[in-house]
C-alpha atoms as a PDB file:
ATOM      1  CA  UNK A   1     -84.287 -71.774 -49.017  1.00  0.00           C
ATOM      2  CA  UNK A   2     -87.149 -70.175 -47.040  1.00  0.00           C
ATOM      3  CA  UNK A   3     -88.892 -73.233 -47.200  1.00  0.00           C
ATOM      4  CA  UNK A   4     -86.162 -75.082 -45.584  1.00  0.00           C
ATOM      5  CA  UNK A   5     -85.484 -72.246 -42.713  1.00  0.00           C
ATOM      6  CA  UNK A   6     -89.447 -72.963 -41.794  1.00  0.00           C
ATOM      7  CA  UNK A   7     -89.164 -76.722 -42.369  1.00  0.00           C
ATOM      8  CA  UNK A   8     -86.405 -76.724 -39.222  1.00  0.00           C
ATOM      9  CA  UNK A   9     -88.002 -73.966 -37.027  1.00  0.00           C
ATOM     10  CA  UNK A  10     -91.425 -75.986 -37.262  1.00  0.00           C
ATOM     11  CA  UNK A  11     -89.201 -78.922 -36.268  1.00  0.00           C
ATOM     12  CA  UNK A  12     -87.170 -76.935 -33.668  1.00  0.00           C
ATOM     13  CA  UNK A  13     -90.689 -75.769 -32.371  1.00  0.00           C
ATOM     14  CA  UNK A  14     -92.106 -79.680 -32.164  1.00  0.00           C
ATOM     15  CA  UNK A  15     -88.753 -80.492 -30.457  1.00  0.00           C
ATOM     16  CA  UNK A  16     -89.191 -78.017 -27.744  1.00  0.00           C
ATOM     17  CA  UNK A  17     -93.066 -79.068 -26.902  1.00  0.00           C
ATOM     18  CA  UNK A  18     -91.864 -82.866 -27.095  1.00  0.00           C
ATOM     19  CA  UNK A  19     -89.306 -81.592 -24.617  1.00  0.00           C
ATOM     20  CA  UNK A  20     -91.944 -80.105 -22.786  1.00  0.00           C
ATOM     21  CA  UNK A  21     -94.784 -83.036 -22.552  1.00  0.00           C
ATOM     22  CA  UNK A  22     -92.210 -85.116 -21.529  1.00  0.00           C
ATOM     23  CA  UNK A  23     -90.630 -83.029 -18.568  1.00  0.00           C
ATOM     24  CA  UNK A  24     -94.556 -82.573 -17.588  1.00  0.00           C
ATOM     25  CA  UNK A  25     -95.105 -86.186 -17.943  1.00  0.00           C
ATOM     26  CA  UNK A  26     -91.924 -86.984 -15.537  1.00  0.00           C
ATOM     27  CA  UNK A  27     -93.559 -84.822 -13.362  1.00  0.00           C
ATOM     28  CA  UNK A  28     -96.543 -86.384 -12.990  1.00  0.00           C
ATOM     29  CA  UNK A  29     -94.902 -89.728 -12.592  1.00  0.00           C
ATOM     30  CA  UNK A  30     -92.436 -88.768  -9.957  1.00  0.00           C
ATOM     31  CA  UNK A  31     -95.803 -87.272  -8.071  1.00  0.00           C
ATOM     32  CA  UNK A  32     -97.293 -91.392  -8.405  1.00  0.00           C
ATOM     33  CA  UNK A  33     -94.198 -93.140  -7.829  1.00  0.00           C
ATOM     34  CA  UNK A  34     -92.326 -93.745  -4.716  1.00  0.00           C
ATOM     35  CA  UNK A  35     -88.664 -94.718  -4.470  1.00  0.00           C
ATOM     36  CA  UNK A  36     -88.692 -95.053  -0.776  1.00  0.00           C
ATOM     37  CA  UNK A  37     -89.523 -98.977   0.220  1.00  0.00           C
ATOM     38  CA  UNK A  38     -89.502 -99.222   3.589  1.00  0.00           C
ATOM     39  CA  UNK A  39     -92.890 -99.369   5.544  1.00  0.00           C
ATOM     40  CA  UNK A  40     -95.012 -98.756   2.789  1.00  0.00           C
ATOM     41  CA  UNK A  41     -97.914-100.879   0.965  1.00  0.00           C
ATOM     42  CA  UNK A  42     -97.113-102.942  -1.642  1.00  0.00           C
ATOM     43  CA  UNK A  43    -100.037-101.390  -4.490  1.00  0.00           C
ATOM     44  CA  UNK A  44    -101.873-102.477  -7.707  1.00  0.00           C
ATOM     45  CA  UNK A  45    -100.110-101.023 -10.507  1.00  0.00           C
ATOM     46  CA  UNK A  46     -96.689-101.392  -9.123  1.00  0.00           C
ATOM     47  CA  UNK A  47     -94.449-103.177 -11.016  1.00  0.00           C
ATOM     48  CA  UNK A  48     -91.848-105.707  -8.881  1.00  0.00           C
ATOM     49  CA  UNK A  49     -89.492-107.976  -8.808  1.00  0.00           C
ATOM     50  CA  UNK A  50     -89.696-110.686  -6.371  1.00  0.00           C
ATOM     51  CA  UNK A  51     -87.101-112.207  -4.749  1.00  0.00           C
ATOM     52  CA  UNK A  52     -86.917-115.663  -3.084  1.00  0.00           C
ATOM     53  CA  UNK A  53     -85.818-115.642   0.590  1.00  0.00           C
ATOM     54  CA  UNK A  54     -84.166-119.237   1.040  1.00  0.00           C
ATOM     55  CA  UNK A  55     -82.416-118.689  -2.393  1.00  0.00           C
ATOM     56  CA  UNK A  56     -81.931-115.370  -3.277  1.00  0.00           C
ATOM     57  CA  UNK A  57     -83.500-115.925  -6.730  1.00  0.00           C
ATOM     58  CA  UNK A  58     -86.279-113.720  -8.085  1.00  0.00           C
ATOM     59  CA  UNK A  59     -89.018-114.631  -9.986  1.00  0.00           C
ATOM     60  CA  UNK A  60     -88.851-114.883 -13.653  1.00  0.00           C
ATOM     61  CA  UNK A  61     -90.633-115.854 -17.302  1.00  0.00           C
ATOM     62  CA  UNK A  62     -89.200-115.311 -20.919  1.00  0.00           C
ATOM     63  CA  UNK A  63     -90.971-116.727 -23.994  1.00  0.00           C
ATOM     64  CA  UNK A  64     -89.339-119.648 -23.458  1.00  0.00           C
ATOM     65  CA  UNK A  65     -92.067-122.678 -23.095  1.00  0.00           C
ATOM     66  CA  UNK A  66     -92.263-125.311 -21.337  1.00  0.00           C
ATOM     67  CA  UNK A  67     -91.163-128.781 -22.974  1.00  0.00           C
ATOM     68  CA  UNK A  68     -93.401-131.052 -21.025  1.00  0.00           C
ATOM     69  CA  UNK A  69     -96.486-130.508 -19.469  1.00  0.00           C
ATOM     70  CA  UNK A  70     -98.906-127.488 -20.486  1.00  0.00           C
ATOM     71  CA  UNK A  71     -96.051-125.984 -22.866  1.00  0.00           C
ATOM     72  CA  UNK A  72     -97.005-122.663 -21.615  1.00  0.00           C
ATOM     73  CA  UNK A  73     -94.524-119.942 -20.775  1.00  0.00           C
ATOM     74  CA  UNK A  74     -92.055-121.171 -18.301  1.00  0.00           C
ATOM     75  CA  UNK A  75     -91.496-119.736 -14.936  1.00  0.00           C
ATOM     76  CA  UNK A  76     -87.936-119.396 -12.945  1.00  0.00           C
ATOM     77  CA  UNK A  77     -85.981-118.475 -10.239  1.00  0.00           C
ATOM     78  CA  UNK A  78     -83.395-115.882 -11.623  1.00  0.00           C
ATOM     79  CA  UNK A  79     -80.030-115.647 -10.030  1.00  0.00           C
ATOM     80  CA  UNK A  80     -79.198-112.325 -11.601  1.00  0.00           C
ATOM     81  CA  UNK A  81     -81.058-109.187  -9.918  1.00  0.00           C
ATOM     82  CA  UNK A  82     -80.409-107.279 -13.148  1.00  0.00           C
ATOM     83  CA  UNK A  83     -82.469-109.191 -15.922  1.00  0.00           C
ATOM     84  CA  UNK A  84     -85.637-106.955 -17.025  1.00  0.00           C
ATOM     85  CA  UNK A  85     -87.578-110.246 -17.572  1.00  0.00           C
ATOM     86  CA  UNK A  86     -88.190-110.074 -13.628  1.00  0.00           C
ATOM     87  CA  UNK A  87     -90.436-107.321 -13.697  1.00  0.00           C
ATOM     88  CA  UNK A  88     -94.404-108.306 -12.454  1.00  0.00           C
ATOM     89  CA  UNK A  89     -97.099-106.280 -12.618  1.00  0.00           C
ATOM     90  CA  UNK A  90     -99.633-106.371  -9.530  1.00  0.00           C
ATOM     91  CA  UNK A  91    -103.164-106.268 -10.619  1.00  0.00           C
ATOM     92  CA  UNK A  92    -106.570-107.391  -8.702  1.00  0.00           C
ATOM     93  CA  UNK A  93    -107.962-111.088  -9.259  1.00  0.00           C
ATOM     94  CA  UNK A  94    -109.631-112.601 -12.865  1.00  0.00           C
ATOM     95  CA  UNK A  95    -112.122-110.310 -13.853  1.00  0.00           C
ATOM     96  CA  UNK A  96    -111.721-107.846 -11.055  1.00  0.00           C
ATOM     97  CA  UNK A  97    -110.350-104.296 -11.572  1.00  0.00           C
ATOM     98  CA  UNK A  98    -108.204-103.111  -8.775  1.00  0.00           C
ATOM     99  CA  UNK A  99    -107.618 -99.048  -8.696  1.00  0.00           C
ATOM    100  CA  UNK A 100    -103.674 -97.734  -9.241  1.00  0.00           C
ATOM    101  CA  UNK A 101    -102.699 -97.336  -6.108  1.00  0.00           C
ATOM    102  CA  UNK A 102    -104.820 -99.736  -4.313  1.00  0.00           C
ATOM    103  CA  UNK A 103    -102.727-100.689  -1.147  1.00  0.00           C
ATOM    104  CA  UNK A 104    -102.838-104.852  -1.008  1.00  0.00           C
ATOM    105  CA  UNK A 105    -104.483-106.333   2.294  1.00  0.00           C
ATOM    106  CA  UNK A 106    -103.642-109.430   3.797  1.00  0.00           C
ATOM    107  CA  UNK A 107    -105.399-112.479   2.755  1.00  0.00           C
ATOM    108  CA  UNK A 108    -106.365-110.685  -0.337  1.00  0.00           C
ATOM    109  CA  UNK A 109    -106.243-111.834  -4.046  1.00  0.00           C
ATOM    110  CA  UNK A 110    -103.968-110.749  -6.762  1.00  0.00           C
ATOM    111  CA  UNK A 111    -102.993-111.460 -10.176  1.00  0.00           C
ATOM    112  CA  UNK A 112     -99.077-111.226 -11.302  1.00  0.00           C
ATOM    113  CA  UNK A 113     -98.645-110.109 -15.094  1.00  0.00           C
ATOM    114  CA  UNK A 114     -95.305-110.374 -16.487  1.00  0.00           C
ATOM    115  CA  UNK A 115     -94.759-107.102 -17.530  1.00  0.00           C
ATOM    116  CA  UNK A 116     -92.649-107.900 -20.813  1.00  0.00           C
ATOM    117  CA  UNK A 117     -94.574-110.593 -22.072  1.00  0.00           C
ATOM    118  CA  UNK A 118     -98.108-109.672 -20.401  1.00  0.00           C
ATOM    119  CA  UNK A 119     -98.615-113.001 -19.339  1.00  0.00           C
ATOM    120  CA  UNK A 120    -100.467-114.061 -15.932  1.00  0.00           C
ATOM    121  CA  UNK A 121     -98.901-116.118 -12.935  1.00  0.00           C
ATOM    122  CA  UNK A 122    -100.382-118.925 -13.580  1.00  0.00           C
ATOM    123  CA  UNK A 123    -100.667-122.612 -12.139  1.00  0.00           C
ATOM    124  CA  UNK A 124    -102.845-125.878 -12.980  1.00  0.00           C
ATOM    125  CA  UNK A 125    -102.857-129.567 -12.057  1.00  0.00           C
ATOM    126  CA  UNK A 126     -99.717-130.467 -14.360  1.00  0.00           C
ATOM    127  CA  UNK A 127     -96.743-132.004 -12.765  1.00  0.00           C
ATOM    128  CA  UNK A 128     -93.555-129.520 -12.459  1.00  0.00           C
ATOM    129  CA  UNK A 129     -90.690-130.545 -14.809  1.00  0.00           C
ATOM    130  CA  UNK A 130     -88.231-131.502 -11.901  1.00  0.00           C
ATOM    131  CA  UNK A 131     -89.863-130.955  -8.768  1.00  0.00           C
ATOM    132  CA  UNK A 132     -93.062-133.019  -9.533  1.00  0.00           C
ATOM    133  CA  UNK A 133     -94.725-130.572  -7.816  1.00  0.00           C
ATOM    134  CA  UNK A 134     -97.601-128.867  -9.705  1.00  0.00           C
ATOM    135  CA  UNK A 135     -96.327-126.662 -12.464  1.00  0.00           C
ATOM    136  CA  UNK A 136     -96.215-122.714 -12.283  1.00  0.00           C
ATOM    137  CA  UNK A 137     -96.441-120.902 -15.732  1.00  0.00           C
ATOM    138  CA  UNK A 138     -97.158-117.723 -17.509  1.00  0.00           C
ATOM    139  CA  UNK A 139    -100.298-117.394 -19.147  1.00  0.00           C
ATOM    140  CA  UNK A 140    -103.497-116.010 -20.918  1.00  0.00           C
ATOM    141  CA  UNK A 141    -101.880-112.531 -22.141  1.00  0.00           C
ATOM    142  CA  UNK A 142    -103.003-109.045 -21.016  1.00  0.00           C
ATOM    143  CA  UNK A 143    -106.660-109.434 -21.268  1.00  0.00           C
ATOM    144  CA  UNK A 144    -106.768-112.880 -20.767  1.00  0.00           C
ATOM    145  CA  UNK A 145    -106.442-115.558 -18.456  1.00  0.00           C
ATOM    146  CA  UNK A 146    -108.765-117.150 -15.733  1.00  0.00           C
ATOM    147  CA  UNK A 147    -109.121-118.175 -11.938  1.00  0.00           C
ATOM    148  CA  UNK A 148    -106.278-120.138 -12.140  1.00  0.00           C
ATOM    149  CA  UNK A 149    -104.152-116.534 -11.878  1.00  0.00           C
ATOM    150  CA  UNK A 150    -105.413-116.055  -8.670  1.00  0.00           C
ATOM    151  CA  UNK A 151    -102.984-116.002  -5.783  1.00  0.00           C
ATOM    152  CA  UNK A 152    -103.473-115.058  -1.850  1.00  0.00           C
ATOM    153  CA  UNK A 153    -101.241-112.529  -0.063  1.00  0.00           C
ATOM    154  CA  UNK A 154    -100.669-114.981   2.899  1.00  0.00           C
ATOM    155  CA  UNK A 155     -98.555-112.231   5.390  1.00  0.00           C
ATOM    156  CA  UNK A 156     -96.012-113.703   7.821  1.00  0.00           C
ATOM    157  CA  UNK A 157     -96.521-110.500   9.929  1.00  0.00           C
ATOM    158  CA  UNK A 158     -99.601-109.562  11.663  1.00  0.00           C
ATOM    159  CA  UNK A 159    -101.290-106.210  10.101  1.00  0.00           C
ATOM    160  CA  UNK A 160    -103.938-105.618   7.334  1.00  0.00           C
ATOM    161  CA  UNK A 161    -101.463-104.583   4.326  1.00  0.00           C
ATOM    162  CA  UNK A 162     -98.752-106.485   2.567  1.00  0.00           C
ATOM    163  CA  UNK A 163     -96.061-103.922   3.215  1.00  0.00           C
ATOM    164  CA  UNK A 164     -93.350-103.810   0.882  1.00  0.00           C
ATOM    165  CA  UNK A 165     -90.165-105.090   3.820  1.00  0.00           C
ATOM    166  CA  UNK A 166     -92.287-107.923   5.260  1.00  0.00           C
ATOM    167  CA  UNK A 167     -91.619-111.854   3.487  1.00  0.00           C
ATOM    168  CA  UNK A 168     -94.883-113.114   1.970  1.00  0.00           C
ATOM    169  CA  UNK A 169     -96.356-116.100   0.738  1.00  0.00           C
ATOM    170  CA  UNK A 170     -98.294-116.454  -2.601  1.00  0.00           C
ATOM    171  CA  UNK A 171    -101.126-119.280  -2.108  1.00  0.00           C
ATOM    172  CA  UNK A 172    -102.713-120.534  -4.967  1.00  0.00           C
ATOM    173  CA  UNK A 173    -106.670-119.775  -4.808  1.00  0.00           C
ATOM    174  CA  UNK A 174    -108.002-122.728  -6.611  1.00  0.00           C
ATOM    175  CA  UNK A 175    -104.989-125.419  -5.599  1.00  0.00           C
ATOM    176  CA  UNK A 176    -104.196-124.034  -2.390  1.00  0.00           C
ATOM    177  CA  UNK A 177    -101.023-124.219  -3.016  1.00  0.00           C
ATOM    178  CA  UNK A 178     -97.802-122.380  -2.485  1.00  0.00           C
ATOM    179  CA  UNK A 179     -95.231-120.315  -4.822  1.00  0.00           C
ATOM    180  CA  UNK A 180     -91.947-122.207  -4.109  1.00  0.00           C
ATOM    181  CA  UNK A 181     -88.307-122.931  -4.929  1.00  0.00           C
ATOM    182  CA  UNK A 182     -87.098-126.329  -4.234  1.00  0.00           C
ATOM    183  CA  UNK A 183     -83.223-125.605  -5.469  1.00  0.00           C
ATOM    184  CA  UNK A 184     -83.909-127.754  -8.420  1.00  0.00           C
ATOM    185  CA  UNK A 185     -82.333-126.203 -11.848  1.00  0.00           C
ATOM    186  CA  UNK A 186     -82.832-126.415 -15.298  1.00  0.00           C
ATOM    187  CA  UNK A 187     -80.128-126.861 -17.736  1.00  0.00           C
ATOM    188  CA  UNK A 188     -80.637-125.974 -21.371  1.00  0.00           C
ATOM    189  CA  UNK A 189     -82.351-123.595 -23.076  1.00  0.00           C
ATOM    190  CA  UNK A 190     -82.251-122.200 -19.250  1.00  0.00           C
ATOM    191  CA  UNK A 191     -79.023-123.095 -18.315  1.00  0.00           C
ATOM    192  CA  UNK A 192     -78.469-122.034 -14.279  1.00  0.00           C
ATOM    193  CA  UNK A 193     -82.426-121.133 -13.822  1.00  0.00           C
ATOM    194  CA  UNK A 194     -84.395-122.302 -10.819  1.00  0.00           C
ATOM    195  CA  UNK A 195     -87.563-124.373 -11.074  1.00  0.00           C
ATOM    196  CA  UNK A 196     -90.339-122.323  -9.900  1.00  0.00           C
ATOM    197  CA  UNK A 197     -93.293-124.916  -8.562  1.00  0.00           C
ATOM    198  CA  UNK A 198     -96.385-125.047  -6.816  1.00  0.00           C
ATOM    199  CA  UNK A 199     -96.066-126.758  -3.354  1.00  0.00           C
ATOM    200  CA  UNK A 200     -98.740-128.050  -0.290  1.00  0.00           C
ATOM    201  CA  UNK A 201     -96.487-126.836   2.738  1.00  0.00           C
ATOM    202  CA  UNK A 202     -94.856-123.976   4.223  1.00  0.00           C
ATOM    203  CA  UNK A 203     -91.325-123.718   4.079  1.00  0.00           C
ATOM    204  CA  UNK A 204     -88.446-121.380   3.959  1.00  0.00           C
ATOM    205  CA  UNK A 205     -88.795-122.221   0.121  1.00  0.00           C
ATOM    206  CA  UNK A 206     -91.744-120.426  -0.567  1.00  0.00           C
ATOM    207  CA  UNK A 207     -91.368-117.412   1.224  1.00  0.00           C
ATOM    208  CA  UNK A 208     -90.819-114.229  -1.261  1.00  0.00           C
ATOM    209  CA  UNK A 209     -89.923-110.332  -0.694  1.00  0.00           C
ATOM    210  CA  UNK A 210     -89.865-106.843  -2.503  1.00  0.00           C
ATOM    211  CA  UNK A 211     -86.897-106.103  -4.174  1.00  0.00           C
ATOM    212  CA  UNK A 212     -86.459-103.803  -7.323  1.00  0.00           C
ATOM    213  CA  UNK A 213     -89.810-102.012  -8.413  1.00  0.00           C
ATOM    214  CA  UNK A 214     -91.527 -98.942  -9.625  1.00  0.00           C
ATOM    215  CA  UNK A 215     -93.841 -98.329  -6.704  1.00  0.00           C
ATOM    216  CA  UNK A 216     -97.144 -96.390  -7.176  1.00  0.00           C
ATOM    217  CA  UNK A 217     -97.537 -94.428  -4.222  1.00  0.00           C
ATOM    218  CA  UNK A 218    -100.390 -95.806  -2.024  1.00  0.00           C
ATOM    219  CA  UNK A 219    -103.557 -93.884  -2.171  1.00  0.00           C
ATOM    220  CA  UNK A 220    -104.972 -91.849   0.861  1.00  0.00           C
ATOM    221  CA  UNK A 221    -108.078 -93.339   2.955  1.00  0.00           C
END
């Protein structure tokens, strides 16, 4: 019996420092993170969900692949704000580390990694599924991937930071091309899903905004 009383107050002891590290770890987080969105730097570490302006879809992947083309992780446009699979990662370009909390200038390069599969924005030369524009996957894993991740922070307002309110385009590095919507959609296994493409003008299609997102707080100059 005494070995059972000390059993549960060891475990009633662990339970209160778990308690503990974890209120101290909140704490610490809640000091990086910052819930407010307007006029503030978008920053490497945050993790985002992008929405498209023209159709109000935000950018998606699931380990669902592709059945033409590279067969790599697809890419959509996701009608529903609430799916988790919309969450990207911002990190610096291939082979580049880029700080936590490094605010993100105009005109400079990022990587996207899906945060649930780890997976890397991606795009090549193959043709889109629908579109026949060039096809936009997810790809390479967490420490994978190459240049073709790369994408420019093309601002549509004039300033040095992509700030979190302002529409953005993503341009392609290597293609030069542009993260787009053209209203095509899938049907099965992605029933309802927009095709998510890489395309060679400017248009209302291809013009993206912060929505949901864990912000890191942007570091002090």
């Amino acid at each position: 019996m005494e070995e059972d009383e000390t059993a549960r107050e060891v475990n009633r002891i662990m339970e209160y420092h778990k308690l503990i590290f974890n209120f101290i770890l909140l704490a610490i987080l809640l000091q990086c993170v910052d819930v407010n969105a307007a006029h503030k730097e978008m920053t490497c570490g945050s993790a985002v969900k992008l929405v498209n302006v023209k159709y109000n879809a935000r950018l998606h992947s699931h380990d669902v692949k592709y059945g033409s083309g590279s067969g790599q992780q697809s890419v959509t446009g996701q009608p529903s704000k609430d799916d988790v699979n919309s969450y990207w990662i911002v990190k610096g370009p291939h082979g580049k580390e880029c700080v936590r909390g490094t605010a993100i200038k105009c005109g400079g390069t990022i990587r996207l990694m899906h945060a649930a599969t780890e997976n890397n924005l991606h795009s090549h030369q193959f043709p889109s599924p629908l579109s026949h524009n060039k096809e936009v996957s997810a790809f390479g894993g967490k420490n994978g991937g190459d240049h073709l991740d790369n994408w420019m922070v093309v601002c549509t307002i004039k300033g040095k930071y992509w700030m979190r309110d302002e529409q953005i385009r993503l341009k392609h590095i290597e293609l030069g091309n542009y993260l787009h919507l053209s209203g095509d959609v899938f049907g099965r296994p992605i029933n309802g899903q927009y095709e998510v493409s890489g395309y060679h003008n400017t248009e209302r299609g291809n013009l993206w905004k912060a929505a949901e997102g864990v912000f890191i707080t942007p570091k002090k100059n």
